[in-house]
Protein backbone atom coordinates (compact mmCIF):
# COMPACT_ATOMS: atom_id res chain seq x y z
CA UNK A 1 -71.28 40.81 -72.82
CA UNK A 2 -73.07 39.12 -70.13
CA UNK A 3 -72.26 35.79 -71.39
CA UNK A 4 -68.77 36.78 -71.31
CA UNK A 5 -68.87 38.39 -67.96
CA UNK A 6 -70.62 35.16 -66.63
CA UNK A 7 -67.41 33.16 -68.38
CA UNK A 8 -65.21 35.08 -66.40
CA UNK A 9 -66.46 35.09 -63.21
CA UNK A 10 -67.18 31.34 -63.47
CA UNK A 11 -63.34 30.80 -63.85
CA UNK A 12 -62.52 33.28 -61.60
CA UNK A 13 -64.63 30.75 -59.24
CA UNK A 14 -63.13 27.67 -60.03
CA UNK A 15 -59.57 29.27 -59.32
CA UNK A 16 -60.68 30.50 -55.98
CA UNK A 17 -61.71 26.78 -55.31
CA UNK A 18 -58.88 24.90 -56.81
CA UNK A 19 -56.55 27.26 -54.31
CA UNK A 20 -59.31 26.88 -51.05
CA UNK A 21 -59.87 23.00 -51.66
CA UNK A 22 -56.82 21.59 -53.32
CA UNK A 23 -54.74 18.83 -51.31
CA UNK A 24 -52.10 20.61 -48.62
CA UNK A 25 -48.95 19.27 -48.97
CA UNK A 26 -47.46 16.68 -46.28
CA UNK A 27 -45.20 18.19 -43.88
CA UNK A 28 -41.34 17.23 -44.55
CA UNK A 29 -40.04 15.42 -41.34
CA UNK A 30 -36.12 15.95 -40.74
CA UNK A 31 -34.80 13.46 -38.03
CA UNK A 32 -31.62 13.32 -36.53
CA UNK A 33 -29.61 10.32 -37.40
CA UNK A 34 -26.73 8.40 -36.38
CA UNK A 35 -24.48 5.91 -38.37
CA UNK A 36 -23.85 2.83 -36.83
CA UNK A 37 -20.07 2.51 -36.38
CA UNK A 38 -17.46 0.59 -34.61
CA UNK A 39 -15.44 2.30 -31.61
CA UNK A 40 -14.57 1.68 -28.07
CA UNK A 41 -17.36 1.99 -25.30
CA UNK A 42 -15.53 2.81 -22.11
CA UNK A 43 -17.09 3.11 -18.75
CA UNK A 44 -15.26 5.27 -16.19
CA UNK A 45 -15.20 6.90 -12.97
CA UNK A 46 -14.08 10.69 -12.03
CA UNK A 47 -12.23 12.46 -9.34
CA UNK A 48 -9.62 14.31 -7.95
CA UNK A 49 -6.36 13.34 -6.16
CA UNK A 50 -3.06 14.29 -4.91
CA UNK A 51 0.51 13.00 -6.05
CA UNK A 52 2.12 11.99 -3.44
CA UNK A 53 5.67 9.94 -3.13
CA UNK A 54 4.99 6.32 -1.50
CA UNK A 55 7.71 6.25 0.66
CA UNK A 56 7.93 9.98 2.63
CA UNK A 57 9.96 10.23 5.90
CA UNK A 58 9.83 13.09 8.44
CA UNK A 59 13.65 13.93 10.27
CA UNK A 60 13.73 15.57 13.36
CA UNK A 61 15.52 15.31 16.34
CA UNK A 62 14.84 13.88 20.07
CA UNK A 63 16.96 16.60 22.26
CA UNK A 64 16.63 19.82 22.15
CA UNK A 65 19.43 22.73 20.55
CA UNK A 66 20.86 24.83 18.11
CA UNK A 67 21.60 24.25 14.63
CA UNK A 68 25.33 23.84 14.21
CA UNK A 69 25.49 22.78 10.71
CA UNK A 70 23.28 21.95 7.93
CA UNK A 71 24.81 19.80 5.11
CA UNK A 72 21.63 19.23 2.66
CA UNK A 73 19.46 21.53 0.95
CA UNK A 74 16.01 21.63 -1.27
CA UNK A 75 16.09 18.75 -3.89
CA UNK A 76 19.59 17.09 -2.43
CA UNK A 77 19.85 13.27 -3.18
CA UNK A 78 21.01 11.84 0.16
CA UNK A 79 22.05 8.24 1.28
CA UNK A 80 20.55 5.94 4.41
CA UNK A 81 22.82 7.20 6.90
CA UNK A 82 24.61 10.12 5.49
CA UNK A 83 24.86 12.92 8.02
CA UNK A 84 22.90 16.06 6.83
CA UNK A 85 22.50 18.24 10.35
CA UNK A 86 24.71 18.64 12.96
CA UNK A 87 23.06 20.62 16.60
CA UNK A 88 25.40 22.39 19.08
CA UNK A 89 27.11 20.02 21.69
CA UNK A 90 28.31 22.17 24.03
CA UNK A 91 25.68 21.85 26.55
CA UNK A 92 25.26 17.98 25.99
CA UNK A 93 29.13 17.21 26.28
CA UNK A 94 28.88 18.93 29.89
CA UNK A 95 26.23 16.23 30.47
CA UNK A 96 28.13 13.90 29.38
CA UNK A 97 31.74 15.00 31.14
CA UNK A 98 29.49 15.35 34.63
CA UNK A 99 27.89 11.83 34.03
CA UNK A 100 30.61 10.21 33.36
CA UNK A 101 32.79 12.21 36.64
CA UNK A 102 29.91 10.90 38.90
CA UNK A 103 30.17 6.96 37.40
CA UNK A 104 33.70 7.29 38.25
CA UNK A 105 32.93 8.62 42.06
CA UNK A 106 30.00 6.43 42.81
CA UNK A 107 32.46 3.19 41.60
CA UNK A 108 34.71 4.28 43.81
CA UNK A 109 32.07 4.09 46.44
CA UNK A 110 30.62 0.88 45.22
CA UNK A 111 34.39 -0.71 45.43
CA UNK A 112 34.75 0.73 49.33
CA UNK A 113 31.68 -0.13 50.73
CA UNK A 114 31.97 -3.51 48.71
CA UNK A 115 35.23 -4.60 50.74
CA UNK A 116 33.55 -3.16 54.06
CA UNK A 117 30.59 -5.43 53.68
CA UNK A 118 32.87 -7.76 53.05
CA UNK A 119 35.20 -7.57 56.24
CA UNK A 120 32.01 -7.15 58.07
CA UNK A 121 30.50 -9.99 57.16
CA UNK A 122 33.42 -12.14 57.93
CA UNK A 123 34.09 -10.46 61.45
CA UNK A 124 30.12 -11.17 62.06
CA UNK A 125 30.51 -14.46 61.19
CA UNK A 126 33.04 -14.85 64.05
CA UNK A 127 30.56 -13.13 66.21
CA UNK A 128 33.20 -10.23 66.55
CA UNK A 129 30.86 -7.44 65.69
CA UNK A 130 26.69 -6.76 66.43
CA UNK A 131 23.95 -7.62 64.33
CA UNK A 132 23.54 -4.05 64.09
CA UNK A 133 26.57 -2.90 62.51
CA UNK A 134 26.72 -5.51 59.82
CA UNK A 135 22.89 -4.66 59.03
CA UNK A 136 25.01 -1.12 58.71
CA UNK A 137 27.50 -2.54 55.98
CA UNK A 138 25.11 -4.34 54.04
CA UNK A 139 23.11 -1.36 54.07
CA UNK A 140 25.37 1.22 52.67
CA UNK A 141 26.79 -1.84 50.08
CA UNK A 142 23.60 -1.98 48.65
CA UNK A 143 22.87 1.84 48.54
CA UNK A 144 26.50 2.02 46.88
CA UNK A 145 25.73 -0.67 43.92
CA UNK A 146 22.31 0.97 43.21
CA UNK A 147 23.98 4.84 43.01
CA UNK A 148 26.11 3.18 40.48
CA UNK A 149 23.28 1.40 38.09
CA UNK A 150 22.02 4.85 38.34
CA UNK A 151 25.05 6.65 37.07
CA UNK A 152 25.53 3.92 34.31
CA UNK A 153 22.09 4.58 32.81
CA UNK A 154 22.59 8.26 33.57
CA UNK A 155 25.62 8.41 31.04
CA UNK A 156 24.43 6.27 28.99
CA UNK A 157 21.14 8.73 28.43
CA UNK A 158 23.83 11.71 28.13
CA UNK A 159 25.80 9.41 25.73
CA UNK A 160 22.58 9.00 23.75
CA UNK A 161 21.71 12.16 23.89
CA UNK A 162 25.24 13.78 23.03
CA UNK A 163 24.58 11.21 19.46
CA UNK A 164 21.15 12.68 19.03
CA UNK A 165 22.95 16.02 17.95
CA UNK A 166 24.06 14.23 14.89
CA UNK A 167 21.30 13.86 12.22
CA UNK A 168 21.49 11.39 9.85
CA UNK A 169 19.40 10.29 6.66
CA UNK A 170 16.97 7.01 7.88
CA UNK A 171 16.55 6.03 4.37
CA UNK A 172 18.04 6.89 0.65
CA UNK A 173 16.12 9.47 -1.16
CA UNK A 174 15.59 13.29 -2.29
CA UNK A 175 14.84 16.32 0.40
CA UNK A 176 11.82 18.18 -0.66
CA UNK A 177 11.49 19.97 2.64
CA UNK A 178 13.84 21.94 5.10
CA UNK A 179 11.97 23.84 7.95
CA UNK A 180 15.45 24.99 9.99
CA UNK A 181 18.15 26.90 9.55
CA UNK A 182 21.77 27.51 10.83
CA UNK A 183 21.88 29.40 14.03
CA UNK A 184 18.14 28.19 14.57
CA UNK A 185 16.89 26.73 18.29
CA UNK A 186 14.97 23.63 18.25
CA UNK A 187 12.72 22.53 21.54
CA UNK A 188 11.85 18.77 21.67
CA UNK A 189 9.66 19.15 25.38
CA UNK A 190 6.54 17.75 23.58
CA UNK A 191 7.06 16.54 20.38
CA UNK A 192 9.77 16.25 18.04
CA UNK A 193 10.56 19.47 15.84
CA UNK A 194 10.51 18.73 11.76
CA UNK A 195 13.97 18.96 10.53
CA UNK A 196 13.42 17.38 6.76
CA UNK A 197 11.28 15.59 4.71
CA UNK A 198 13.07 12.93 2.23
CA UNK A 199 10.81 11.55 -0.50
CA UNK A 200 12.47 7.59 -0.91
CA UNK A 201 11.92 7.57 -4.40
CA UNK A 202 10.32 9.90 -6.44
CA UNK A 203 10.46 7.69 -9.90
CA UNK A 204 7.51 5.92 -8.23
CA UNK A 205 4.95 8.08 -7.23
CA UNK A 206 0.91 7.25 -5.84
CA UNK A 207 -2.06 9.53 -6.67
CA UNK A 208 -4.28 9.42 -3.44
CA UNK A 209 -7.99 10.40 -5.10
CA UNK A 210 -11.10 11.24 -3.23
CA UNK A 211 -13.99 8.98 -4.75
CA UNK A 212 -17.27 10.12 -4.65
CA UNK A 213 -19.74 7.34 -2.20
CA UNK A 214 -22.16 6.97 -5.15
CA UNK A 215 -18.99 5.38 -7.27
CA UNK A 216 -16.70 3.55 -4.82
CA UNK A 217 -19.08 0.55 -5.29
CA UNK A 218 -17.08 0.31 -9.42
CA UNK A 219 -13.80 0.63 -8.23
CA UNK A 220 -11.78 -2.24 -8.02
CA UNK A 221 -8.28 -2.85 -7.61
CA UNK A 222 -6.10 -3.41 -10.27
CA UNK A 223 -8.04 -1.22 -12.86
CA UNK A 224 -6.89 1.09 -15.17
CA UNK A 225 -6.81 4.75 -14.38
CA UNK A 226 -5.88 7.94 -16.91
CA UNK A 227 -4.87 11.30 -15.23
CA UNK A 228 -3.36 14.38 -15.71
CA UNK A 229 -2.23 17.45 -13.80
CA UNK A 230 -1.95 21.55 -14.42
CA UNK A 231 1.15 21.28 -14.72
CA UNK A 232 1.07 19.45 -18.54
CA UNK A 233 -2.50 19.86 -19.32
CA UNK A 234 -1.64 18.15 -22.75
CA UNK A 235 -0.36 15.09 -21.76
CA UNK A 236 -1.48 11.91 -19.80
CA UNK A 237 -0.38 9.70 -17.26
CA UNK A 238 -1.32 6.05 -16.73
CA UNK A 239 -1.77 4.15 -13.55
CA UNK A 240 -3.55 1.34 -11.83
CA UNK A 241 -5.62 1.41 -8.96
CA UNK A 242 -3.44 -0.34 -5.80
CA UNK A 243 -6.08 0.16 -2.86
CA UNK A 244 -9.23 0.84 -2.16
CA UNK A 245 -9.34 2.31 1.49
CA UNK A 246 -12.32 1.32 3.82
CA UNK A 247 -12.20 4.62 6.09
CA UNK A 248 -15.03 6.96 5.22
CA UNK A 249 -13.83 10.66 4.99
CA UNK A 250 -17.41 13.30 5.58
CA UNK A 251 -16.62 16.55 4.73
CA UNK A 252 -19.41 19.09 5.03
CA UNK A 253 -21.85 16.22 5.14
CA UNK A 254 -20.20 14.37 1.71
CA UNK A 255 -18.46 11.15 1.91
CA UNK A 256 -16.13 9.87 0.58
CA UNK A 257 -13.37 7.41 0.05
CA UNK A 258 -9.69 7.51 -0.56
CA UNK A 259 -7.92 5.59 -3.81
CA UNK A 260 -4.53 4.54 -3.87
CA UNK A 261 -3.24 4.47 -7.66
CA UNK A 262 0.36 3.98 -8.67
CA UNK A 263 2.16 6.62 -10.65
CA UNK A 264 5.64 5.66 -12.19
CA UNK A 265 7.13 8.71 -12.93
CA UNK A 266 10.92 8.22 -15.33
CA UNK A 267 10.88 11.51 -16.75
CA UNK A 268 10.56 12.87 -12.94
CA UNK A 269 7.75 14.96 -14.21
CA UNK A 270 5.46 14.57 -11.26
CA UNK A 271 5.78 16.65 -8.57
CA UNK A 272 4.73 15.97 -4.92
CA UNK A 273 1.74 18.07 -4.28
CA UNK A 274 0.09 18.13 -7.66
CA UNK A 275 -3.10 17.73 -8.39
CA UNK A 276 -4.41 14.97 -10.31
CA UNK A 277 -7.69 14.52 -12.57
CA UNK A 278 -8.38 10.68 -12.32
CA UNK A 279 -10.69 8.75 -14.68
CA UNK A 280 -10.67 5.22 -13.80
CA UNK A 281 -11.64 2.78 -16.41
CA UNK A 282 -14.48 0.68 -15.13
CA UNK A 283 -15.56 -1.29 -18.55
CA UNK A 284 -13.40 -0.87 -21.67
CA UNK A 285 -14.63 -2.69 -25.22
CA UNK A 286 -12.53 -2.10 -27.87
CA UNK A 287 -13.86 -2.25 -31.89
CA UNK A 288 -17.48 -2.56 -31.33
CA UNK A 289 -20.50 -1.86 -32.74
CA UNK A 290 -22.07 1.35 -31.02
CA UNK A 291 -24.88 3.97 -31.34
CA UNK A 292 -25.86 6.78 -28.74
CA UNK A 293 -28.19 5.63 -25.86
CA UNK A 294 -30.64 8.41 -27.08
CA UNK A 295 -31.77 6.51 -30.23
CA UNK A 296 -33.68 3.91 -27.80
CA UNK A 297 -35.70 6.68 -25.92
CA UNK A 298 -36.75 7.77 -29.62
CA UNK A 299 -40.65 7.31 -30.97
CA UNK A 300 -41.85 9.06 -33.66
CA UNK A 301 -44.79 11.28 -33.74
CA UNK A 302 -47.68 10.72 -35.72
CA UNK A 303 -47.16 13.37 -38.22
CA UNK A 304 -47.74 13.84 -41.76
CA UNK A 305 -44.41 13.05 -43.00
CA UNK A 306 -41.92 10.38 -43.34
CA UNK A 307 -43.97 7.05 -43.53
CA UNK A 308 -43.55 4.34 -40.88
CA UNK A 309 -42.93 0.85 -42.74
CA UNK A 310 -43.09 -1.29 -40.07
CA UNK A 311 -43.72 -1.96 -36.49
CA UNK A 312 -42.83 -4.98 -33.73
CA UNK A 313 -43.05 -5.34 -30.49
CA UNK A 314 -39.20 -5.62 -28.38
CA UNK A 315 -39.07 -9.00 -28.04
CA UNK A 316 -37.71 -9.67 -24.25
CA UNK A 317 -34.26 -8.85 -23.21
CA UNK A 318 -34.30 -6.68 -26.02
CA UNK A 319 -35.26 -3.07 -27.03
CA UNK A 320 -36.72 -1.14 -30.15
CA UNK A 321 -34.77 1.62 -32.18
CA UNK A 322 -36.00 3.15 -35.32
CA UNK A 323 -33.85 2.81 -38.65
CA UNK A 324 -34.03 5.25 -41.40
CA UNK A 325 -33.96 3.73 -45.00
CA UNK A 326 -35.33 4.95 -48.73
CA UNK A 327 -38.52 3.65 -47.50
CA UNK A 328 -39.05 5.69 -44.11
CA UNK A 329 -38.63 4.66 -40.84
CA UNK A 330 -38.20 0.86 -39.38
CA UNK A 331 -38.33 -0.08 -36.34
CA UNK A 332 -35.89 -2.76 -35.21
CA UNK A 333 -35.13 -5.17 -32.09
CA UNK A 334 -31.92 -4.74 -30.86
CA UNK A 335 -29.61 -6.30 -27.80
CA UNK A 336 -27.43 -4.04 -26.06
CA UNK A 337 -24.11 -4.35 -23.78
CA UNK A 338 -22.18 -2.37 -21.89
CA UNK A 339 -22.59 1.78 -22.01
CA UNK A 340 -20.88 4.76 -21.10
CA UNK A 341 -23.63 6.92 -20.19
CA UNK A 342 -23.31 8.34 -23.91
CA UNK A 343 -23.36 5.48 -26.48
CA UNK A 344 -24.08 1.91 -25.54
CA UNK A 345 -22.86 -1.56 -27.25
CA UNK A 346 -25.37 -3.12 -29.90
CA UNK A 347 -24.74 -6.64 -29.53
CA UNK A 348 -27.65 -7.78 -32.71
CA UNK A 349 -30.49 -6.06 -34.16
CA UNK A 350 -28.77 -3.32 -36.38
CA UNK A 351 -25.40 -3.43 -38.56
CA UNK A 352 -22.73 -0.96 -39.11
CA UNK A 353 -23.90 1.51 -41.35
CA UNK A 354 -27.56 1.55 -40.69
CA UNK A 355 -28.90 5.15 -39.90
CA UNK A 356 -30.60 5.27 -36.03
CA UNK A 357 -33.10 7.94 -35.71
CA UNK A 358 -32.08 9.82 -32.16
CA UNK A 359 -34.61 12.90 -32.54
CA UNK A 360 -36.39 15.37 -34.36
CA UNK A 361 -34.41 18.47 -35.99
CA UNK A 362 -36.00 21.63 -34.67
CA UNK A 363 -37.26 24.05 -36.66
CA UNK A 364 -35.31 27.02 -37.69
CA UNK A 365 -34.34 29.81 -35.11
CA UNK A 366 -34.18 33.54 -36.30
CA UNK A 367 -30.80 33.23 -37.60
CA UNK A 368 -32.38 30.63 -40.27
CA UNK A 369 -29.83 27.77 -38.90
CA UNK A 370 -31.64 24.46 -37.96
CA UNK A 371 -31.17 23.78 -33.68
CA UNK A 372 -29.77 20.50 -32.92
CA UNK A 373 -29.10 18.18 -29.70
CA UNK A 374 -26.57 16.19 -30.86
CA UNK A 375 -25.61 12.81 -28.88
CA UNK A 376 -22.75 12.89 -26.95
CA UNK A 377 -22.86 16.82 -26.79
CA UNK A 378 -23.20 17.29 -23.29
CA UNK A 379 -19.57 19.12 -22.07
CA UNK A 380 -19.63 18.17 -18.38
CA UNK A 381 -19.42 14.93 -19.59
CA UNK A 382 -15.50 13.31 -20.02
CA UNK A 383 -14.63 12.05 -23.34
CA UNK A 384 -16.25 8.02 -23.81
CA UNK A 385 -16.10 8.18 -27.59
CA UNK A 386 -13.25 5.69 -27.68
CA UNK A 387 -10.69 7.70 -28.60
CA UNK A 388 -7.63 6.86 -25.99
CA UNK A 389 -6.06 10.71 -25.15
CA UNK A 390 -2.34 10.24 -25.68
């Protein structure tokens, strides 16, 4: 029995050291990985705007009145010239009517004190009358013409004025404001009141954006610029980037600069006043070879795990990235080009369809699903995959 007991506890021993002592198993490394692929790598700039019409004209009038008549209204297509207010003329055709009584009184003046001079200065010539009283004649002669270069610019003002009551379209075009009514007074003392606005043409619209300091430095004229408004949040416009204004514009200590970008607008589907979400396109590469900018901030731990194969140093002007294969990881030298912020151009170093390790997966949460940071992920960041929105 002893032997037996001994027998028993001696195995009992050598399973209690097989379990304390025997080799741990290496710890399984997952890494995230990314497929090397072609897209398009498209650098771009962000802001807001305004669409505006290019051509925008502001009616009013020069005298002051009543509104007679009003022959346009809201969205009326209107000609260069085309009469579309009319103002009272009662009060400025008694202007007239007394300007034009007074010419006629001050002429007859002018033609009497005209001949007088002109007797006088023949009868002085003859020494027939004083020095005095011709002095007299030419006097009042001269007094006479000016009183009657006065009363020809007077009527000509009230003549003016009578054909400021008639207000006519300066160019051809669409209203899109009216700020009077019939029956309505105007005052033009200090400034002249705002009758209309006519858009010239509003099949060719401009988008005036606000462009942050920190990006004006990209923008260039004649790029390429993608936008949309509220109004058809589905659907994109395409411009092109016209002028770049110099003025600085600080509000509340940010500056900024002001973007001219073209807008042609056939379907009339742009309205003045909208607002616009720009992206200008800074660098576009179409059909290249691409991988996120994360897999060249990647180095792997030293864990137990997934063995490293192989090792070099960047070479310069280039940088490393680690490639996934049947063996483990490899670490490559690869050349890079443009980037988006998100994924970045490989020029050599990798081909498509090579795996690029961009991070360790995390362990898994409570829920038992494995936490991720994908590439690219980040949602205040526009779409730079490649894919053009249409």
């Amino acid at each position: 029995m002893k032997k037996i007991v001994i027998a028993i506890i001696v195995i009992l021993a050598g399973v209690l050291c097989f379990f304390i002592f025997r080799p741990k198993e290496k710890e399984k490394v997952n890494y995230e990985v990314f497929e090397v692929k072609r897209g398009n790598i498209r650098n771009t700039v962000t802001a807001t705007g305004t669409v505006e019409p290019i051509v925008q004209v502001e009616v009013g009038t020069q005298v002051s009145g009543t509104i007679a008549r009003i022959l346009v209204d809201y969205n009326s297509e209107v000609k260069k010239g085309q009469l579309v207010a009319e103002l009272d003329k009662t009060v400025l055709e008694a202007e007239y009517k007394s300007q034009l009584s007074l010419l006629y009184s001050n002429q007859n003046e002018f033609d009497y004190q005209k001949r007088n001079y002109t007797r006088m200065a023949g009868l002085h010539a003859q020494k027939m009358v004083s020095d005095s009283e011709f002095e007299t004649a030419e006097y009042q002669y001269e007094n006479a013409r000016r009183a009657l270069d006065k009363s020809r610019s007077d009527l000509l003002k009230a003549e003016t004025n009578l054909k400021y009551c008639m207000i006519y379209s300066p160019i051809d075009g669409v209203v899109i404001s009216r700020a009077v009514d019939e029956g309505q007074t105007v005052a033009a003392t200090f400034n002249t009141p705002k009758l209309f606005v006519i858009a010239n043409d509003l099949r060719n619209m401009r988008v005036i954006a606000d462009v942050d300091e920190a990006d004006i430095g990209q923008v260039k004229e004649g790029q390429k610029v993608i936008f949309s408004v509220d109004a058809f949040p589905d659907e994109y416009f395409e411009g092109e980037v016209t002028q770049v204004r110099l003025e600085p514009i600080v509000e509340s200590n940010v500056v900024t600069y002001e973007v001219v970008i073209n807008a042609p607008n056939p379907d009339l589907k742009l309205k003045p006043g909208l607002t616009a979400n720009i992206t200008v396109l800074i660098h576009e590469k179409e059909n290249v070879l691409m991988m996120p900018l994360r897999a060249l901030r990647f180095q792997p731990e030293e864990v137990d795990g997934e063995p490293v194969i192989s090792k070099q140093p960047a070479a310069k002007g280039s940088k490393s990235v680690w490639v996934q294969n049947a063996e483990g990881l490899a670490c490559k030298n690869v050349r890079t080009g443009v980037s988006d912020g998100i994924y970045t151009e490989v020029l050599e170093g990798v081909n498509a369809g090579e795996r690029v390790v961009t991070g360790v997966e995390l362990p898994e949460n409570a829920s038992g699903s494995k936490k991720k940071n994908a590439p690219g992920s980040n949602p205040l960041m526009p779409n730079m995959t490649g894919q053009r929105p249409h």
